[in-house]
PDB file of N, CA and C in Angstrom:
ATOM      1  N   UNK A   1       0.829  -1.187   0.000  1.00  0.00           N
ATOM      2  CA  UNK A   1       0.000   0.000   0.000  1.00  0.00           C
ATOM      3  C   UNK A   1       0.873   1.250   0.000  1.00  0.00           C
ATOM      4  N   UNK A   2       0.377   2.377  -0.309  1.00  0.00           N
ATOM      5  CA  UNK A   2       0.944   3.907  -0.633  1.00  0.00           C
ATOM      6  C   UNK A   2       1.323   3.786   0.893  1.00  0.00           C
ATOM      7  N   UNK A   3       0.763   3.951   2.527  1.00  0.00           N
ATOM      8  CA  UNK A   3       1.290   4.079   3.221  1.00  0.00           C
ATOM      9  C   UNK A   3       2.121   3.072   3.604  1.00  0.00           C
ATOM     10  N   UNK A   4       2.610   1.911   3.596  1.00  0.00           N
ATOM     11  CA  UNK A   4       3.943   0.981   3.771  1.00  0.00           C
ATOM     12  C   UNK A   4       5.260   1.997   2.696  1.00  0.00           C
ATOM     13  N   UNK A   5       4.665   1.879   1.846  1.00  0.00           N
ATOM     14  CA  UNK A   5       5.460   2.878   0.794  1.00  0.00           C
ATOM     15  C   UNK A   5       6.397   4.332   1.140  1.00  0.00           C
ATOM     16  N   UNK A   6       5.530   4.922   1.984  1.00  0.00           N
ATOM     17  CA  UNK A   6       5.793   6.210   2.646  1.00  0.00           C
ATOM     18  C   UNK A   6       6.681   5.363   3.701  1.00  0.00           C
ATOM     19  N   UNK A   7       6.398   4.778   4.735  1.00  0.00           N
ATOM     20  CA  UNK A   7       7.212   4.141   6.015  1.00  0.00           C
ATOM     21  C   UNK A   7       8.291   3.685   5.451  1.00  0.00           C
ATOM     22  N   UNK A   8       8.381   2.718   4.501  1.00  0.00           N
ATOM     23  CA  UNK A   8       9.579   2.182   3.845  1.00  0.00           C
ATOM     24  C   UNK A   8      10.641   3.089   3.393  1.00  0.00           C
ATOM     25  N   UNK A   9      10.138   4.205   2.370  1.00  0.00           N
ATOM     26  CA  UNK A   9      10.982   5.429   2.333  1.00  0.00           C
ATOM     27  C   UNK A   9      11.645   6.138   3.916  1.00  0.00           C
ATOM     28  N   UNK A  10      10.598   6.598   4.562  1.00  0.00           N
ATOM     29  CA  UNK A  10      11.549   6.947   6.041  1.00  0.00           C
ATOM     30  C   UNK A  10      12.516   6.076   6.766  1.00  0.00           C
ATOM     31  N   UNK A  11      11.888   4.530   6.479  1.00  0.00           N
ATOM     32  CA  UNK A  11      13.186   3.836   7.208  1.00  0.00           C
ATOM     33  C   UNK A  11      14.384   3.658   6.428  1.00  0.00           C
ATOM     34  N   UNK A  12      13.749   3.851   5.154  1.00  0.00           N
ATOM     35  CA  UNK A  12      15.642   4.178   4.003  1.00  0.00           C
ATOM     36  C   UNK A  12      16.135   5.625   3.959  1.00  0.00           C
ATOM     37  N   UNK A  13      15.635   5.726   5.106  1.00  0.00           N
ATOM     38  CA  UNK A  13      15.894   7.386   5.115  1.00  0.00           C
ATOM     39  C   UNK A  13      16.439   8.626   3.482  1.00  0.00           C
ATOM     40  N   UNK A  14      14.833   8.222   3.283  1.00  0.00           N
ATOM     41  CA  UNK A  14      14.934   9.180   1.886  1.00  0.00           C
ATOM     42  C   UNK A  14      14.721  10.374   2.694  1.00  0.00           C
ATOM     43  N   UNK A  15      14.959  11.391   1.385  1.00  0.00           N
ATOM     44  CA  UNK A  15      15.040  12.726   1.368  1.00  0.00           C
ATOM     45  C   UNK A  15      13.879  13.419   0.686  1.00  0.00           C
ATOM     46  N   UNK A  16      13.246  12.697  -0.197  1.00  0.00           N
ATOM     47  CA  UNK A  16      12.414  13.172  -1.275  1.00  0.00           C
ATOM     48  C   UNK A  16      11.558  11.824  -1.248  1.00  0.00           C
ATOM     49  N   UNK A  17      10.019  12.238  -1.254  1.00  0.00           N
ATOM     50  CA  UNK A  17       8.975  11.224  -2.179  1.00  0.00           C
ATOM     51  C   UNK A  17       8.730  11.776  -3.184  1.00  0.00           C
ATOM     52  N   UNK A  18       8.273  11.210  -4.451  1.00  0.00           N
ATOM     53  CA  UNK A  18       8.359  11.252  -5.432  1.00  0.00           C
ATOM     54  C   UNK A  18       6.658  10.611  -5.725  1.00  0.00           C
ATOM     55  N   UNK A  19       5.660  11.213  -5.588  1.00  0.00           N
ATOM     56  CA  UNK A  19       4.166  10.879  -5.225  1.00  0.00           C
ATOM     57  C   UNK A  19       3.328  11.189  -7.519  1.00  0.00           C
ATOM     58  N   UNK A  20       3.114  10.575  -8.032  1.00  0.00           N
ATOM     59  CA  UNK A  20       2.374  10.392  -9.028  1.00  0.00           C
ATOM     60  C   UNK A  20       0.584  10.721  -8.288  1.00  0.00           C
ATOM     61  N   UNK A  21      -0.109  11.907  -8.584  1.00  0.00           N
ATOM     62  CA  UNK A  21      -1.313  12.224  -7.802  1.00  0.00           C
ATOM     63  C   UNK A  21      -2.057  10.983  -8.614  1.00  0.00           C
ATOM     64  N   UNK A  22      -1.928  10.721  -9.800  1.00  0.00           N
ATOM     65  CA  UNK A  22      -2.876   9.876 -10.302  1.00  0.00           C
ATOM     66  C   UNK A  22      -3.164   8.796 -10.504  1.00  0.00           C
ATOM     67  N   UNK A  23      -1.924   8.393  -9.687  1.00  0.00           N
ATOM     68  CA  UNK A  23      -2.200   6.761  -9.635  1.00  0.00           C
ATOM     69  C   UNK A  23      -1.846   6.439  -8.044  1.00  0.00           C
ATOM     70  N   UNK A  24      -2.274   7.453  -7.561  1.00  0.00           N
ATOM     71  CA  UNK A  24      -2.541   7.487  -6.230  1.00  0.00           C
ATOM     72  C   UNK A  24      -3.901   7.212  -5.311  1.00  0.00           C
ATOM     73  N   UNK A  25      -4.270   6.334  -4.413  1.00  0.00           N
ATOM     74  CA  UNK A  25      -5.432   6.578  -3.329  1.00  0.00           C
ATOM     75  C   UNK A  25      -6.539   7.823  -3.637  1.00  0.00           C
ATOM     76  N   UNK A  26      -7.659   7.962  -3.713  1.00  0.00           N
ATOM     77  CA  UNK A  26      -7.480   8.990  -3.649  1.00  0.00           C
ATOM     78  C   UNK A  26      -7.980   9.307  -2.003  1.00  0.00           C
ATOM     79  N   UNK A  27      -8.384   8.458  -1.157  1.00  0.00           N
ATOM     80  CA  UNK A  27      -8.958   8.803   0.041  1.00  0.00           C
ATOM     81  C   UNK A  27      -7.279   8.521   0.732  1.00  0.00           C
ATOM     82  N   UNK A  28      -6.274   8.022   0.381  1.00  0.00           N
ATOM     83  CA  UNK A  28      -5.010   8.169   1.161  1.00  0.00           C
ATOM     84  C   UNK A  28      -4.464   9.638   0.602  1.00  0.00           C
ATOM     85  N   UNK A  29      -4.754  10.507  -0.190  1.00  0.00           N
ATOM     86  CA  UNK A  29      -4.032  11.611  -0.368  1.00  0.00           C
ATOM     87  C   UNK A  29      -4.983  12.527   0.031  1.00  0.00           C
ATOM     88  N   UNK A  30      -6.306  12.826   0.114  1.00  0.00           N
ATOM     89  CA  UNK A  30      -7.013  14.055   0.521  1.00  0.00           C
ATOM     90  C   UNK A  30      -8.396  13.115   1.598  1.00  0.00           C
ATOM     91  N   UNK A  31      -9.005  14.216   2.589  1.00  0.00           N
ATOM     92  CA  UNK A  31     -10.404  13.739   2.544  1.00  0.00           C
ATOM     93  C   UNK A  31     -11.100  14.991   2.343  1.00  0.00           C
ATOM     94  N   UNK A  32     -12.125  15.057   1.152  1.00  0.00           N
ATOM     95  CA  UNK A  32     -12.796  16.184   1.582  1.00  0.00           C
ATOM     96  C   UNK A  32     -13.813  17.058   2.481  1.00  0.00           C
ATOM     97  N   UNK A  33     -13.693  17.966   2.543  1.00  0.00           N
ATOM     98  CA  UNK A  33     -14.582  19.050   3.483  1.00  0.00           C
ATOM     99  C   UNK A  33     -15.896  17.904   3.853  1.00  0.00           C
ATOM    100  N   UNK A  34     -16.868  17.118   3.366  1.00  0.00           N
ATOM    101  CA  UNK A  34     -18.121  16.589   3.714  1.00  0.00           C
ATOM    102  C   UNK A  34     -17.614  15.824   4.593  1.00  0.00           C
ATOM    103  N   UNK A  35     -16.799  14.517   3.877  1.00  0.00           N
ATOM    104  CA  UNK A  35     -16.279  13.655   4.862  1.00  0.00           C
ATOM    105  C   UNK A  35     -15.931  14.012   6.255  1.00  0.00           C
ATOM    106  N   UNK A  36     -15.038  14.775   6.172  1.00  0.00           N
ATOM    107  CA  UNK A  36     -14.443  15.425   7.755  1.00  0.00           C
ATOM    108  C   UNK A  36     -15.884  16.121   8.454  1.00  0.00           C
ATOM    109  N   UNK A  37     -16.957  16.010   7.641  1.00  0.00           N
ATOM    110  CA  UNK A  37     -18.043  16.772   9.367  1.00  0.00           C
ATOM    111  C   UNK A  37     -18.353  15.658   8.869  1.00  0.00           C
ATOM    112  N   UNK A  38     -18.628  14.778   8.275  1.00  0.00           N
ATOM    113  CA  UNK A  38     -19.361  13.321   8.470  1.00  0.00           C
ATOM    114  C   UNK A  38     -18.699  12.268   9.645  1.00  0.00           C
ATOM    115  N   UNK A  39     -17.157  12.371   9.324  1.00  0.00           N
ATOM    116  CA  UNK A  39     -16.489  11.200  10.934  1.00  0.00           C
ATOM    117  C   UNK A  39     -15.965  11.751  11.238  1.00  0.00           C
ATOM    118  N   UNK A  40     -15.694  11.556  12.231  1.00  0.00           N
ATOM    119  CA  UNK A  40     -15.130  12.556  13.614  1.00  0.00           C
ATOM    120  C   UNK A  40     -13.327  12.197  13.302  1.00  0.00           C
ATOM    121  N   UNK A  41     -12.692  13.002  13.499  1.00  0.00           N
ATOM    122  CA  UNK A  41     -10.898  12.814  13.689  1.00  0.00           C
ATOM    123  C   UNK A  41     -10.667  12.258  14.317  1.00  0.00           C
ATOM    124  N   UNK A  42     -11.146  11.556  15.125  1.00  0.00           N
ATOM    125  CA  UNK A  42     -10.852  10.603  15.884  1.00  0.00           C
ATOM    126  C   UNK A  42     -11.284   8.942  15.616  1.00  0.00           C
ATOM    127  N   UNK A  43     -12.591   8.915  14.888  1.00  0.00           N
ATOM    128  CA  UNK A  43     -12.962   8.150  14.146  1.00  0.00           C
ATOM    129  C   UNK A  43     -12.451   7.807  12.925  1.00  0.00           C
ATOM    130  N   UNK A  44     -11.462   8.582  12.538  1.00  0.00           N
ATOM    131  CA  UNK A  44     -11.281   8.694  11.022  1.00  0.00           C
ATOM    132  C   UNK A  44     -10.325   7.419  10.711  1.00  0.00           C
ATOM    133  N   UNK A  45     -10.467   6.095  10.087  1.00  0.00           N
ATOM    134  CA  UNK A  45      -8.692   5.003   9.820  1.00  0.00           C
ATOM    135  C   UNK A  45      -8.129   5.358   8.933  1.00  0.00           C
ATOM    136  N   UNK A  46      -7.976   6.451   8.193  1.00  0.00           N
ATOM    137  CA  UNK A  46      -6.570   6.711   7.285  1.00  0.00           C
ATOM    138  C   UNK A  46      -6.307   8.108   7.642  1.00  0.00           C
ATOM    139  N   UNK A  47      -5.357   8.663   7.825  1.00  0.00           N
ATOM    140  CA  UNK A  47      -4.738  10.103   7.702  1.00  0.00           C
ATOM    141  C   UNK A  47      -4.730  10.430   6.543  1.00  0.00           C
ATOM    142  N   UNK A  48      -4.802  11.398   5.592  1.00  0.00           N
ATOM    143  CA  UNK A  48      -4.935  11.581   4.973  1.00  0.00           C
ATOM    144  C   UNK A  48      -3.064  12.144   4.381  1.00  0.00           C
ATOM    145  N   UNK A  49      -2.109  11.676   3.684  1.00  0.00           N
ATOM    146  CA  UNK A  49      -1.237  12.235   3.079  1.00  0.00           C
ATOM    147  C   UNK A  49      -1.145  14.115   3.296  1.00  0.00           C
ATOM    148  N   UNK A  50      -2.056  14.219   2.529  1.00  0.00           N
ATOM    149  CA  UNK A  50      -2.124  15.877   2.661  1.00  0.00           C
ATOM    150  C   UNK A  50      -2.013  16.262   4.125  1.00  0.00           C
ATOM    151  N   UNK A  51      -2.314  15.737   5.051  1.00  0.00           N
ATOM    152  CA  UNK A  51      -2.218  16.257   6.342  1.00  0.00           C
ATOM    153  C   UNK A  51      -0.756  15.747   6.998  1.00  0.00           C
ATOM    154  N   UNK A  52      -0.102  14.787   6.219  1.00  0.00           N
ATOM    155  CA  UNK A  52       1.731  14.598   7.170  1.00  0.00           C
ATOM    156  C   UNK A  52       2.556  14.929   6.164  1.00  0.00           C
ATOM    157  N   UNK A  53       2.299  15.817   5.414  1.00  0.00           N
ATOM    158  CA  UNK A  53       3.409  16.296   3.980  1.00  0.00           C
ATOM    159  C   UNK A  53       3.828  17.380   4.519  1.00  0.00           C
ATOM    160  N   UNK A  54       3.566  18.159   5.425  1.00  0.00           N
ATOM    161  CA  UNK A  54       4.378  19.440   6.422  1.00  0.00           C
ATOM    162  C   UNK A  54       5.162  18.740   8.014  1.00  0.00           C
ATOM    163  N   UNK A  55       4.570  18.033   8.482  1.00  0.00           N
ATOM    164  CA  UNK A  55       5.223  17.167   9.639  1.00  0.00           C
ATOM    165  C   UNK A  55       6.300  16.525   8.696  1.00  0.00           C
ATOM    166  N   UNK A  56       5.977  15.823   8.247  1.00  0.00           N
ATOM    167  CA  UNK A  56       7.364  15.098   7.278  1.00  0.00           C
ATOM    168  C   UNK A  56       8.293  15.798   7.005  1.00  0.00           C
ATOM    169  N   UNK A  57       8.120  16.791   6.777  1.00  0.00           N
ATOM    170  CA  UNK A  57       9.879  18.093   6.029  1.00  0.00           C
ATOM    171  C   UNK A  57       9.906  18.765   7.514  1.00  0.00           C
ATOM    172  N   UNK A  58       9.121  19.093   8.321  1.00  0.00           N
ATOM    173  CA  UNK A  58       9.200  19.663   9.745  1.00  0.00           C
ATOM    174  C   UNK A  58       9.925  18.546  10.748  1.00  0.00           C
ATOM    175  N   UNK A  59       9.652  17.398  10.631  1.00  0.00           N
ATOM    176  CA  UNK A  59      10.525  16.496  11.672  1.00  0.00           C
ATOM    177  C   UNK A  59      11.115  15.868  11.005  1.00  0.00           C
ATOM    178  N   UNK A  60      11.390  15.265  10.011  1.00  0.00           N
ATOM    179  CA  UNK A  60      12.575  14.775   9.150  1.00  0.00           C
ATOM    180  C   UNK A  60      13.030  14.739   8.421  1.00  0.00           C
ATOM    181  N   UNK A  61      12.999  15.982   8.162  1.00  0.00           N
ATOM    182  CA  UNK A  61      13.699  17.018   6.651  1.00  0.00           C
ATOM    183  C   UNK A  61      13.110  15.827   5.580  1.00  0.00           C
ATOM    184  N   UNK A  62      11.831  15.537   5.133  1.00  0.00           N
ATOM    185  CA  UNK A  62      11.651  14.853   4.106  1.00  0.00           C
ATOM    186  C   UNK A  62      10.905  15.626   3.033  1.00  0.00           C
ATOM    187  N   UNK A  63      11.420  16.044   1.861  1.00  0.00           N
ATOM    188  CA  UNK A  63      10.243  16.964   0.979  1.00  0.00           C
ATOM    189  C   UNK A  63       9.474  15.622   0.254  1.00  0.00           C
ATOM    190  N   UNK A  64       8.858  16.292  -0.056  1.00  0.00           N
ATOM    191  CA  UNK A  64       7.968  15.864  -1.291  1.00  0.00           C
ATOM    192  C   UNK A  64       7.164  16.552  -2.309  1.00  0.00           C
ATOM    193  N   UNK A  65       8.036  15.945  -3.052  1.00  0.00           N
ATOM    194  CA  UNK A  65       7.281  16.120  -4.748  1.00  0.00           C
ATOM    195  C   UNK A  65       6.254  15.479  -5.514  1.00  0.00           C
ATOM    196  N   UNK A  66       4.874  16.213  -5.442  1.00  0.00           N
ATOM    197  CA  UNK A  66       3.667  15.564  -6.156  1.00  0.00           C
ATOM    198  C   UNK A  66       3.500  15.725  -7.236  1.00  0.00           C
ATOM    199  N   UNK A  67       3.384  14.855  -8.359  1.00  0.00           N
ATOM    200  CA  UNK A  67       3.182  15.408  -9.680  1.00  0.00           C
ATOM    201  C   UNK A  67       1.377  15.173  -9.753  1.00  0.00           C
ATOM    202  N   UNK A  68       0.670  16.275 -10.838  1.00  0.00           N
ATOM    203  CA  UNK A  68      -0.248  16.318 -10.516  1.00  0.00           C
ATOM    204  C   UNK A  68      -0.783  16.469 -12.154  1.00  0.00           C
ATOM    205  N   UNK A  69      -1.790  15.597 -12.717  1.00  0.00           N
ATOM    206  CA  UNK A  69      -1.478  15.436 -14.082  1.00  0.00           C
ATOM    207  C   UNK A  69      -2.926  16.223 -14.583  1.00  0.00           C
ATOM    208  N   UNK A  70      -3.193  16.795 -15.479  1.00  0.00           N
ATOM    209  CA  UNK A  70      -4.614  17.407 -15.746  1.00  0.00           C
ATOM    210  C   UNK A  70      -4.604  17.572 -17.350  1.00  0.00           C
ATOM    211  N   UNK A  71      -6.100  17.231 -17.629  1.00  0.00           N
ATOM    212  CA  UNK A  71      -6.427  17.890 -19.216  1.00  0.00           C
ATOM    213  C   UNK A  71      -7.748  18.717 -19.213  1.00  0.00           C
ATOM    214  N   UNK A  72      -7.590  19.218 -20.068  1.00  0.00           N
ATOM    215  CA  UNK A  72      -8.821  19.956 -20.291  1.00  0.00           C
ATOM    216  C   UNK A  72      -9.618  20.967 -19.665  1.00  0.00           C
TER     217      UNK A  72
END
């Protein structure tokens, strides 16, 4: 899974993820605005990516790079 993926990178102590948005989760990279007043944060079983992509470069200097693909 995308999150073993992420853990595996920190324990090889990368520097950079390298995240493809579109062949990504999409409930592991965002949840939107409905969802979050629908279950409680405490209720919630996935974190959402978008919410540990600033903790990640804040506690272990890890950036990340999302590519984000669009037409039309």
């Amino acid at each position: 899974s995308q999150a073993t993926n992420v853990m595996e990178a920190l324990e090889a102590q990368s520097k950079v993820m390298l995240i493809d948005e579109d062949t990504s989760a999409t409930n592991f990279m965002i949840r939107d605005g409905r969802m979050q007043k629908l279950i409680a944060p405490e209720k919630e079983p996935i974190t959402p990516f978008s919410n540990k992509v600033k903790p990640l470069y804040d506690d272990y200097n890890v950036s990340t790079i999302l590519i984000v693909g669009g037409s039309g």
